[in-house]
N, C-alpha and C. Protein backbone atom coordinates (compact mmCIF):
# COMPACT_ATOMS: atom_id res chain seq x y z
N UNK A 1 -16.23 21.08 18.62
CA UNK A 1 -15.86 20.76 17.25
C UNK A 1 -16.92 21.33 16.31
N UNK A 2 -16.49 21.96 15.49
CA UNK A 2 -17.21 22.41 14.34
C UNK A 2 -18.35 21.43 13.15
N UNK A 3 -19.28 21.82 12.61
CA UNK A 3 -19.44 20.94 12.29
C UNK A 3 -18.94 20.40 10.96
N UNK A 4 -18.13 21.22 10.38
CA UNK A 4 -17.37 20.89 8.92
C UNK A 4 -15.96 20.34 9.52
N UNK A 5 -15.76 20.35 11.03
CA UNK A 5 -14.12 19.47 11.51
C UNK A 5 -15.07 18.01 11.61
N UNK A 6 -16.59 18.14 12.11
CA UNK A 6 -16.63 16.68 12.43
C UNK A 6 -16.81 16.12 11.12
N UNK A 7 -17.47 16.98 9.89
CA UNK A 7 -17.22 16.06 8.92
C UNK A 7 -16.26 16.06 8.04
N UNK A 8 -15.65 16.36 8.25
CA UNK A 8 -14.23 15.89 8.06
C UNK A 8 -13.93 14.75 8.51
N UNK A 9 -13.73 14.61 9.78
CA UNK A 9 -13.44 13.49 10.69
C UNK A 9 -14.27 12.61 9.70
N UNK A 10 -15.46 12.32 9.82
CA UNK A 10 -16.29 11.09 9.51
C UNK A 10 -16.17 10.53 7.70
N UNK A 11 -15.35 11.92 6.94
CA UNK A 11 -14.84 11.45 5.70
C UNK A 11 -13.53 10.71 6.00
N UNK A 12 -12.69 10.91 6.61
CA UNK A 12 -11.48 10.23 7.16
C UNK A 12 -11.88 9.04 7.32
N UNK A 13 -12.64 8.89 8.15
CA UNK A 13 -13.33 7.48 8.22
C UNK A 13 -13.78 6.62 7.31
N UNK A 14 -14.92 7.83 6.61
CA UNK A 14 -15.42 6.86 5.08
C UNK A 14 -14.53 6.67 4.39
N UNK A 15 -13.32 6.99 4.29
CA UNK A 15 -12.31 7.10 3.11
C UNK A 15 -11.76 5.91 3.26
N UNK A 16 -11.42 5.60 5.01
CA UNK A 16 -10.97 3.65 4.82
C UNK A 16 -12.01 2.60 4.33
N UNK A 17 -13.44 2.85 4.29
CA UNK A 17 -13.94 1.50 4.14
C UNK A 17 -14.53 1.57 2.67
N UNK A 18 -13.74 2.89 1.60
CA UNK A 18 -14.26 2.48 0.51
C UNK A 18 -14.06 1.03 -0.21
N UNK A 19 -15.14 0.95 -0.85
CA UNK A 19 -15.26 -0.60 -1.26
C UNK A 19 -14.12 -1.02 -2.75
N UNK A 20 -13.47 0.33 -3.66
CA UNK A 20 -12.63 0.06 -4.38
C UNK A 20 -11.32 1.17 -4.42
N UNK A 21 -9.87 0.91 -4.12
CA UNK A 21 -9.33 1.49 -4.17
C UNK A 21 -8.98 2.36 -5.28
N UNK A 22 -9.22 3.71 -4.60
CA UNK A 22 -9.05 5.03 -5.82
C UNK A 22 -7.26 4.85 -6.33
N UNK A 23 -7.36 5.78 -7.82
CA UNK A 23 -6.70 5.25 -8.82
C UNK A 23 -5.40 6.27 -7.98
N UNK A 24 -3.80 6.17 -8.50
CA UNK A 24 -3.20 6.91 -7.64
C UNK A 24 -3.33 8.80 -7.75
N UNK A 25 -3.58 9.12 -9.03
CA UNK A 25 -4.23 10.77 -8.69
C UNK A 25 -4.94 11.32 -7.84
N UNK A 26 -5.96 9.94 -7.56
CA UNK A 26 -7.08 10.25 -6.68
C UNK A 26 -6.46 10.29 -5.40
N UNK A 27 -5.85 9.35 -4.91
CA UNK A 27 -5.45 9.15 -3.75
C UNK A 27 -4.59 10.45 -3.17
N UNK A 28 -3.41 10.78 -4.36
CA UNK A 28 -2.64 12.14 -4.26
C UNK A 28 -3.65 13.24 -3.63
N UNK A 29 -4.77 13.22 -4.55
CA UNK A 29 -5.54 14.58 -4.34
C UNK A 29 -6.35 14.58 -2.51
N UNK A 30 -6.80 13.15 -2.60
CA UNK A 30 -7.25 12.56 -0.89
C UNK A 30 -5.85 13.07 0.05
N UNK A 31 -4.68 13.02 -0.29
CA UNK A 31 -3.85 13.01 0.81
C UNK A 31 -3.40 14.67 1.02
N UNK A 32 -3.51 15.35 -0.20
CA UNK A 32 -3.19 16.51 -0.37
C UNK A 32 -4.43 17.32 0.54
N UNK A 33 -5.36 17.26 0.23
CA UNK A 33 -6.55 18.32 0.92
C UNK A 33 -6.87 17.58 2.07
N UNK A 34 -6.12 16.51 2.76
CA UNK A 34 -5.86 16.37 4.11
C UNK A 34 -5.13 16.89 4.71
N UNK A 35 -3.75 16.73 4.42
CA UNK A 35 -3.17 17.32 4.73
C UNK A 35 -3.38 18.70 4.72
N UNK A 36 -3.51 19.40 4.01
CA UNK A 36 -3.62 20.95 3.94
C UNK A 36 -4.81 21.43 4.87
N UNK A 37 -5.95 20.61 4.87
CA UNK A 37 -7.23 20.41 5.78
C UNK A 37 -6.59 20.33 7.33
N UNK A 38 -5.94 19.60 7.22
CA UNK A 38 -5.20 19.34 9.06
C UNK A 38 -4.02 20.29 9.15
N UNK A 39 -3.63 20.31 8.66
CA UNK A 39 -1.73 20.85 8.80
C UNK A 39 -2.11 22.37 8.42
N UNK A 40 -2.59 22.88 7.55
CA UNK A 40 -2.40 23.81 6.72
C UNK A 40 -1.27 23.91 5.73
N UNK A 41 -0.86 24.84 4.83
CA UNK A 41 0.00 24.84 3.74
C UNK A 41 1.52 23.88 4.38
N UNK A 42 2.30 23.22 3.16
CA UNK A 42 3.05 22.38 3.00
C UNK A 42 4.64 22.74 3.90
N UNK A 43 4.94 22.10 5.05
CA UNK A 43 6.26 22.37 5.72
C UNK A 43 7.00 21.51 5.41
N UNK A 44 8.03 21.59 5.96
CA UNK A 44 9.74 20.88 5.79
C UNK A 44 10.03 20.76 4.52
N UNK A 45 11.39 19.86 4.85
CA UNK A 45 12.37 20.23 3.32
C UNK A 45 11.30 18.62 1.86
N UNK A 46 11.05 19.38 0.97
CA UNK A 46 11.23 18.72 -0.28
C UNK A 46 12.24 17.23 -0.19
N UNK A 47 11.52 15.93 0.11
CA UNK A 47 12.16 14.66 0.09
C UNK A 47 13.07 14.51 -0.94
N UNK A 48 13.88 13.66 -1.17
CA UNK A 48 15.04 13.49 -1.68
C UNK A 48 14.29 13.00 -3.36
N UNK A 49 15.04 13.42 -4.58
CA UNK A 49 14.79 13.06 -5.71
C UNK A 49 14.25 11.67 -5.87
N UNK A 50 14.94 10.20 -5.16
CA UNK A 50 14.72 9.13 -5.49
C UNK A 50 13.85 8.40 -5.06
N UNK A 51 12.79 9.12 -4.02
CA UNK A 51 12.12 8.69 -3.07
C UNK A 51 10.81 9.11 -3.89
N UNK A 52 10.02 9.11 -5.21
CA UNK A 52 9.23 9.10 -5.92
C UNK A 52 8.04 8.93 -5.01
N UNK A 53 7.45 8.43 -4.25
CA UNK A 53 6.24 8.71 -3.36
C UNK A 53 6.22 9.70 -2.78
N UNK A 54 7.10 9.82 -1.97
CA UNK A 54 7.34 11.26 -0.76
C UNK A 54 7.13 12.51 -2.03
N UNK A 55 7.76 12.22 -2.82
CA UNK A 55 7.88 13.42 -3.49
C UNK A 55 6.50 13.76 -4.40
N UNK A 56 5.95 13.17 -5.04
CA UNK A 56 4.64 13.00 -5.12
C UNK A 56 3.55 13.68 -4.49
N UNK A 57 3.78 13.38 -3.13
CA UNK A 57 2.29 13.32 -2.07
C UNK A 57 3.24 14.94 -1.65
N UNK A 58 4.29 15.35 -1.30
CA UNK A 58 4.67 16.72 -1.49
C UNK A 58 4.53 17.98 -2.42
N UNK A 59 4.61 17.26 -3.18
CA UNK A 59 3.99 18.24 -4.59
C UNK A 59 2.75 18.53 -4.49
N UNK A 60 1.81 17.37 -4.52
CA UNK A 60 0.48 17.23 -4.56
C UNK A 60 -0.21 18.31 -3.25
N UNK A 61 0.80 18.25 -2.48
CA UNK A 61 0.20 19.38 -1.17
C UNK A 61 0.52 20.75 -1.22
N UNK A 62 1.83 20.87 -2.26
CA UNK A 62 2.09 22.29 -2.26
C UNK A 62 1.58 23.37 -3.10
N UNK A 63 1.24 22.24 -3.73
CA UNK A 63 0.04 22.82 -5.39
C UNK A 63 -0.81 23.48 -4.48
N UNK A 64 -1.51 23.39 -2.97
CA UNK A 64 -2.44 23.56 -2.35
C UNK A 64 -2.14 25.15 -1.56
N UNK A 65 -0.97 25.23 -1.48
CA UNK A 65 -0.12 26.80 -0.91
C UNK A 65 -1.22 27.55 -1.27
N UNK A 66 -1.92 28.20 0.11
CA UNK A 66 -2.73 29.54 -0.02
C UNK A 66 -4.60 29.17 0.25
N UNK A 67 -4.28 27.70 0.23
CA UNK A 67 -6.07 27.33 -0.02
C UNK A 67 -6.59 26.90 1.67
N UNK A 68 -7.23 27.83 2.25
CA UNK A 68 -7.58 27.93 3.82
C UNK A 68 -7.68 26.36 4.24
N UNK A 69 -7.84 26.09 5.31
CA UNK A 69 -7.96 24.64 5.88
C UNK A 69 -9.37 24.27 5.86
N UNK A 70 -10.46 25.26 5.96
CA UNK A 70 -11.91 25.19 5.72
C UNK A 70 -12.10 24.86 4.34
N UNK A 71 -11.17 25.11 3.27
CA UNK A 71 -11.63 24.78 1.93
C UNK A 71 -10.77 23.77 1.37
N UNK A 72 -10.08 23.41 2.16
CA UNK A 72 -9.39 22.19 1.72
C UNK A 72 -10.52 20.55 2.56
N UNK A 73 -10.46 21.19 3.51
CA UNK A 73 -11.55 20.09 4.35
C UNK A 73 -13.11 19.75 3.87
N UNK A 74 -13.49 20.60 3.04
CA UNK A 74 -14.88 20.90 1.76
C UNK A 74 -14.30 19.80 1.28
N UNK A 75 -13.37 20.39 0.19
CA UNK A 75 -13.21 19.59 -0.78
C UNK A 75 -12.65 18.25 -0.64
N UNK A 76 -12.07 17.56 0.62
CA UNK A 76 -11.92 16.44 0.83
C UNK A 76 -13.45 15.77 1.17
N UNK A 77 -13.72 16.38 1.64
CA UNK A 77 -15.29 15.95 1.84
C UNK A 77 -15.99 15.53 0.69
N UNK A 78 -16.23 16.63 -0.20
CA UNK A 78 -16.67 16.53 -1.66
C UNK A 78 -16.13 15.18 -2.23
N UNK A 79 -14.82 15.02 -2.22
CA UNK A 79 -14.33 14.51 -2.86
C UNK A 79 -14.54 12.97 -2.30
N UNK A 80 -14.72 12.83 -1.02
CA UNK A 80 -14.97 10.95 -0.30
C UNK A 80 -16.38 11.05 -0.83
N UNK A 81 -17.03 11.73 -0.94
CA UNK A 81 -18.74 11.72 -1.18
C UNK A 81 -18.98 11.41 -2.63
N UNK A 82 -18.16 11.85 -3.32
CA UNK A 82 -18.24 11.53 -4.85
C UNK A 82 -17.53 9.96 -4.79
N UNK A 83 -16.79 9.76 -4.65
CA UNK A 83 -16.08 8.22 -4.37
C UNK A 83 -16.94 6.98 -3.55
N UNK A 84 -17.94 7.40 -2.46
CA UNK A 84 -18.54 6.45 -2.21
C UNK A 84 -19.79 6.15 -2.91
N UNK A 85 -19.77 7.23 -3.79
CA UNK A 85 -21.51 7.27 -4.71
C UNK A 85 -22.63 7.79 -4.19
């Protein structure tokens, strides 16, 4: 394991025991440069109009189309590190 996969991993981790839950942009942006960090760019079909979460946390990942899995996994990093202070 690399050492920017293990920290990754160990932001995954810090990300459950933050002490106040991030606002929902934040969270979008946490789920987005995970996903894109693990998965790479955004697959399957676009969730159904009425399903306002799915569709959300889909958007939020596709905005990400083109951004390597090494720089999506940074910036999730960056981003739990700024959140725990």
């Amino acid at each position: 394991m690399s050492d920017l996969q293990a920290r990754f991993e160990q932001a995954r981790q810090d990300v459950q025991g933050l002490s106040e839950r991030p606002d929902n942009d934040t969270l979008l942006r946490l789920y987005a440069f995970y996903k894109q960090g693990s998965e790479g760019d955004v697959s399957g079909p676009k969730p159904g109009f009425f399903d306002f979460v799915a569709t959300a946390k889909y958007e939020a990942w596709a905005k990400l189309k083109g951004t390597t899995q090494d720089e999506a996994r940074q910036k999730y990093i960056d981003l739990v590190g700024k959140l725990r202070g």
